[in-house]
C-alpha atoms as a PDB file:
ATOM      1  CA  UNK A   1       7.871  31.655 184.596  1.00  0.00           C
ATOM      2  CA  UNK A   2       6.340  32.155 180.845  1.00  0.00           C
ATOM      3  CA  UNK A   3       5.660  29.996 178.651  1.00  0.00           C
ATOM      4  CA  UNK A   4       8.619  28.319 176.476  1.00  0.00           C
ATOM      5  CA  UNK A   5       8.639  30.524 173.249  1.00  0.00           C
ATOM      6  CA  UNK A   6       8.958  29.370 169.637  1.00  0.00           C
ATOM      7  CA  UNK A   7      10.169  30.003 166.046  1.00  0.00           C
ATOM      8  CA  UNK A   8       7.780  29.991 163.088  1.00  0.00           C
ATOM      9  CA  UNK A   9       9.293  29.758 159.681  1.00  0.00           C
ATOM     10  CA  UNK A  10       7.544  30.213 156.949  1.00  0.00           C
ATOM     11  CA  UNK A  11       9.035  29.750 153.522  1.00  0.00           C
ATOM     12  CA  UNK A  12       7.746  31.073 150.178  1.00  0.00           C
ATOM     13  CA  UNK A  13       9.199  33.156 147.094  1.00  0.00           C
ATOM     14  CA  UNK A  14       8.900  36.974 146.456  1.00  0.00           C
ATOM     15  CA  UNK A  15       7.137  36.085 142.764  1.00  0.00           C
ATOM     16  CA  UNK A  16       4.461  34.404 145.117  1.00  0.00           C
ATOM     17  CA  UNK A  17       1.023  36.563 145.177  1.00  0.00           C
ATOM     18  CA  UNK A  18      -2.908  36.122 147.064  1.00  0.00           C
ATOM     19  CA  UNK A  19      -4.464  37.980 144.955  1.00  0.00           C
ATOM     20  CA  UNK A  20      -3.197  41.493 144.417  1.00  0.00           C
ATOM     21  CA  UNK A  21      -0.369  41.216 147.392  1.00  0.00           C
ATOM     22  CA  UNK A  22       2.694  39.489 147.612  1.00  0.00           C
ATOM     23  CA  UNK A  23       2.410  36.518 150.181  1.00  0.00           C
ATOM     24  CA  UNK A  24       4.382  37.055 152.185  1.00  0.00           C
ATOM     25  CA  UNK A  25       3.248  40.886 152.719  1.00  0.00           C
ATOM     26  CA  UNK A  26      -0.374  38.813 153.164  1.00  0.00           C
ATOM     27  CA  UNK A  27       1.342  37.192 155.983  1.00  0.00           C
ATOM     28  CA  UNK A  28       3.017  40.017 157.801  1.00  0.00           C
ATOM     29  CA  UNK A  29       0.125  41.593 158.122  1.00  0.00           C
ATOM     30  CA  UNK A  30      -1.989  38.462 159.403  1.00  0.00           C
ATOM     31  CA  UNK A  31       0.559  38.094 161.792  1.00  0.00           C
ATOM     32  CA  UNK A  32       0.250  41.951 163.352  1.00  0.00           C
ATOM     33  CA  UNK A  33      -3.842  40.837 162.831  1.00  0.00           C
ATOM     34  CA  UNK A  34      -3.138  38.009 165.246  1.00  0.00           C
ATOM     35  CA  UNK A  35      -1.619  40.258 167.663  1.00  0.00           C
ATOM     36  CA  UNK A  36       0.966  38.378 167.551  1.00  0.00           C
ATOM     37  CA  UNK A  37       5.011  39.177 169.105  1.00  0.00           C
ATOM     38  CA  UNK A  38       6.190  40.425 166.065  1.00  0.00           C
ATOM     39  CA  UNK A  39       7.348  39.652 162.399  1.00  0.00           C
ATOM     40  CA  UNK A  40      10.827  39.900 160.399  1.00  0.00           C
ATOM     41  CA  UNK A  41      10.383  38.627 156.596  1.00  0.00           C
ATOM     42  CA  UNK A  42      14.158  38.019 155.063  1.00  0.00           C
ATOM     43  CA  UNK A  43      15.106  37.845 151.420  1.00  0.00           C
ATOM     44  CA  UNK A  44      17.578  35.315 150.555  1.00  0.00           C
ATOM     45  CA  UNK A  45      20.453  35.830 148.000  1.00  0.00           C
ATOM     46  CA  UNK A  46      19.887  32.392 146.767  1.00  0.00           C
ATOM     47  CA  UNK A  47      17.660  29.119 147.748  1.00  0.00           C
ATOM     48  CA  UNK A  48      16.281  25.937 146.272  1.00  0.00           C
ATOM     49  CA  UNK A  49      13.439  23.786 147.649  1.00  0.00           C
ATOM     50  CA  UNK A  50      11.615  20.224 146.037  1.00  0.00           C
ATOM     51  CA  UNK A  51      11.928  20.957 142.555  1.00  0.00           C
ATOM     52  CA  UNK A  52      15.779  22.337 142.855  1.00  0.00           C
ATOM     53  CA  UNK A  53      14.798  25.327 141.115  1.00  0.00           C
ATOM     54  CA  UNK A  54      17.395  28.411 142.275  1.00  0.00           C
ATOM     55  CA  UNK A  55      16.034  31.301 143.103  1.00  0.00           C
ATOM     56  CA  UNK A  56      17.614  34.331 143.279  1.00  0.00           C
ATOM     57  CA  UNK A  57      17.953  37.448 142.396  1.00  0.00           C
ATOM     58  CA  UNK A  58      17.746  39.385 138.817  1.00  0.00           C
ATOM     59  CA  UNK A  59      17.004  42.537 137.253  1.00  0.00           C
ATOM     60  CA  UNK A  60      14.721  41.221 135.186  1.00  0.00           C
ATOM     61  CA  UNK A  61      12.958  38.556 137.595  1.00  0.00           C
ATOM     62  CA  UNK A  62      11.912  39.239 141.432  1.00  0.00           C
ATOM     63  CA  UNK A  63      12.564  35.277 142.119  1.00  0.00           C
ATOM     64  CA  UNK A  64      13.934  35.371 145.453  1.00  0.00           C
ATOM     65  CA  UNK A  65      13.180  33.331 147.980  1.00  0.00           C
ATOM     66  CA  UNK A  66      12.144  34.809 151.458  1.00  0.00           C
ATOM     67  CA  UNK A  67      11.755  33.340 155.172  1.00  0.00           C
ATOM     68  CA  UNK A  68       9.083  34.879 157.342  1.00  0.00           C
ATOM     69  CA  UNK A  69      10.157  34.334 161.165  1.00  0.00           C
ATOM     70  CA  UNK A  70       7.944  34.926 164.004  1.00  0.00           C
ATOM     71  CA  UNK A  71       8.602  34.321 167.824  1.00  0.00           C
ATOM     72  CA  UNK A  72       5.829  33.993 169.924  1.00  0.00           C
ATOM     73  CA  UNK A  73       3.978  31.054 172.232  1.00  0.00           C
ATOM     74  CA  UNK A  74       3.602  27.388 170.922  1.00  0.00           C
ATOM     75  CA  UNK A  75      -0.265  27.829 170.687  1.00  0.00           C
ATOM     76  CA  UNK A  76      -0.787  31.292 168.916  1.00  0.00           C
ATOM     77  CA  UNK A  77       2.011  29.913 166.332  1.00  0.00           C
ATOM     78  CA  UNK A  78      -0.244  27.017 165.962  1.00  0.00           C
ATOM     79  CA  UNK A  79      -3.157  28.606 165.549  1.00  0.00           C
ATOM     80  CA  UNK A  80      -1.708  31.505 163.106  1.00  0.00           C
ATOM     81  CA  UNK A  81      -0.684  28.244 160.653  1.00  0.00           C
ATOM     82  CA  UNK A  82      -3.642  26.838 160.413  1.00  0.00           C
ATOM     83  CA  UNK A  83      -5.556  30.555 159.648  1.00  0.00           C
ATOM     84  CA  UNK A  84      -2.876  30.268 156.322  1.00  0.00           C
ATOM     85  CA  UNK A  85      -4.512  27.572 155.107  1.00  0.00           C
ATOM     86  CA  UNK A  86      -6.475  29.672 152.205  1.00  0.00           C
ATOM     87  CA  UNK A  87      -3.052  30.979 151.009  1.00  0.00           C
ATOM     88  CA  UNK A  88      -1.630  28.322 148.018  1.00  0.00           C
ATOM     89  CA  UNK A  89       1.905  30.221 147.622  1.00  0.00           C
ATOM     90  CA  UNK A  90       3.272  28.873 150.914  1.00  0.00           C
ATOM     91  CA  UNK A  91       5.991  26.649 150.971  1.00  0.00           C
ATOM     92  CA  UNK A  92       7.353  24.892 153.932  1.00  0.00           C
ATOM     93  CA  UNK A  93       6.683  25.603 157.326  1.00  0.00           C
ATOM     94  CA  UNK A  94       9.032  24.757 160.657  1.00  0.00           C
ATOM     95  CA  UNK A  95       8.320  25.332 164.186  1.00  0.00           C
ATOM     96  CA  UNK A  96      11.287  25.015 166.496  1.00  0.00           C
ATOM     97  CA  UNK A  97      11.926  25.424 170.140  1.00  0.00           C
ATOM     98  CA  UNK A  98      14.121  29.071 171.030  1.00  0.00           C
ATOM     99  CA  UNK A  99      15.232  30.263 174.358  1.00  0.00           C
ATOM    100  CA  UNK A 100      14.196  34.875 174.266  1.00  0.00           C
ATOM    101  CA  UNK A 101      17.289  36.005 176.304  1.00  0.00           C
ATOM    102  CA  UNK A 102      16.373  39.415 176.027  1.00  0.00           C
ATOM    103  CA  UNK A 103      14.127  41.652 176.416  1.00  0.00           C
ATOM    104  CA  UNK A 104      11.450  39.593 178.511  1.00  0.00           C
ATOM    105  CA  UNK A 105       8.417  38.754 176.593  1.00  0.00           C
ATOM    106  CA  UNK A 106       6.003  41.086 176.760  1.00  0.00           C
ATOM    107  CA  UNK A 107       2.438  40.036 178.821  1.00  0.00           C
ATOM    108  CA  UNK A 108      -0.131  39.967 175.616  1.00  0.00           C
ATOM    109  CA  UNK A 109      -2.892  42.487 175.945  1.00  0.00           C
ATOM    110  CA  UNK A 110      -6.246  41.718 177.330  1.00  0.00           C
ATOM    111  CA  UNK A 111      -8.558  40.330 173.947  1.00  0.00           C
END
């Protein structure tokens, strides 16, 4: 029996940047760092957070918001968050309980 898997959420805006790179690219690519499952950022035709500010997208303005998901154990999730701490552009963050029907979770490779 594995361990019960979860789903990160990580919430920030395509105009967001680290530096030279868009955040949420930054992210991705922690994330395949961290060895961990896998990553699937999403762009969202339209969102508002706090400040009800709409975000969406223009020609003349890359605005959108975006969702990074990530499925993986309870602990590497955990520990992946708090290695974001350095990045300012994040917005909310959810972790919620998922049941993987298929395929079977991979066994992680030896470290």
């Amino acid at each position: 029996m594995s361990e019960p898997m979860k789903l990160l959420r990580i919430y920030t805006d395509e105009a967001a940047y680290f530096g030279d790179r868009k955040v949420f690219e930054v992210i991705a690519n922690r994330a395949r760092e961290a060895k961990l499952a896998g990553a699937t950022v999403l762009m969202a035709l339209l969102g508002f957070g706090r400040t009800a500010h709409v975000r969406t997208r223009h020609i003349l303005n890359d605005d959108q918001s975006v969702v990074i998901e990530i499925v993986d154990e309870d602990a590497a999730l955990r520990t992946f968050v708090a290695s974001l701490s350095d990045l300012p552009e994040v917005g909310l963050i959810t972790l919620e309980a998922v049941e993987v029907l298929a395929p079977q979770p991979l066994a992680r490779p030896p470290a």
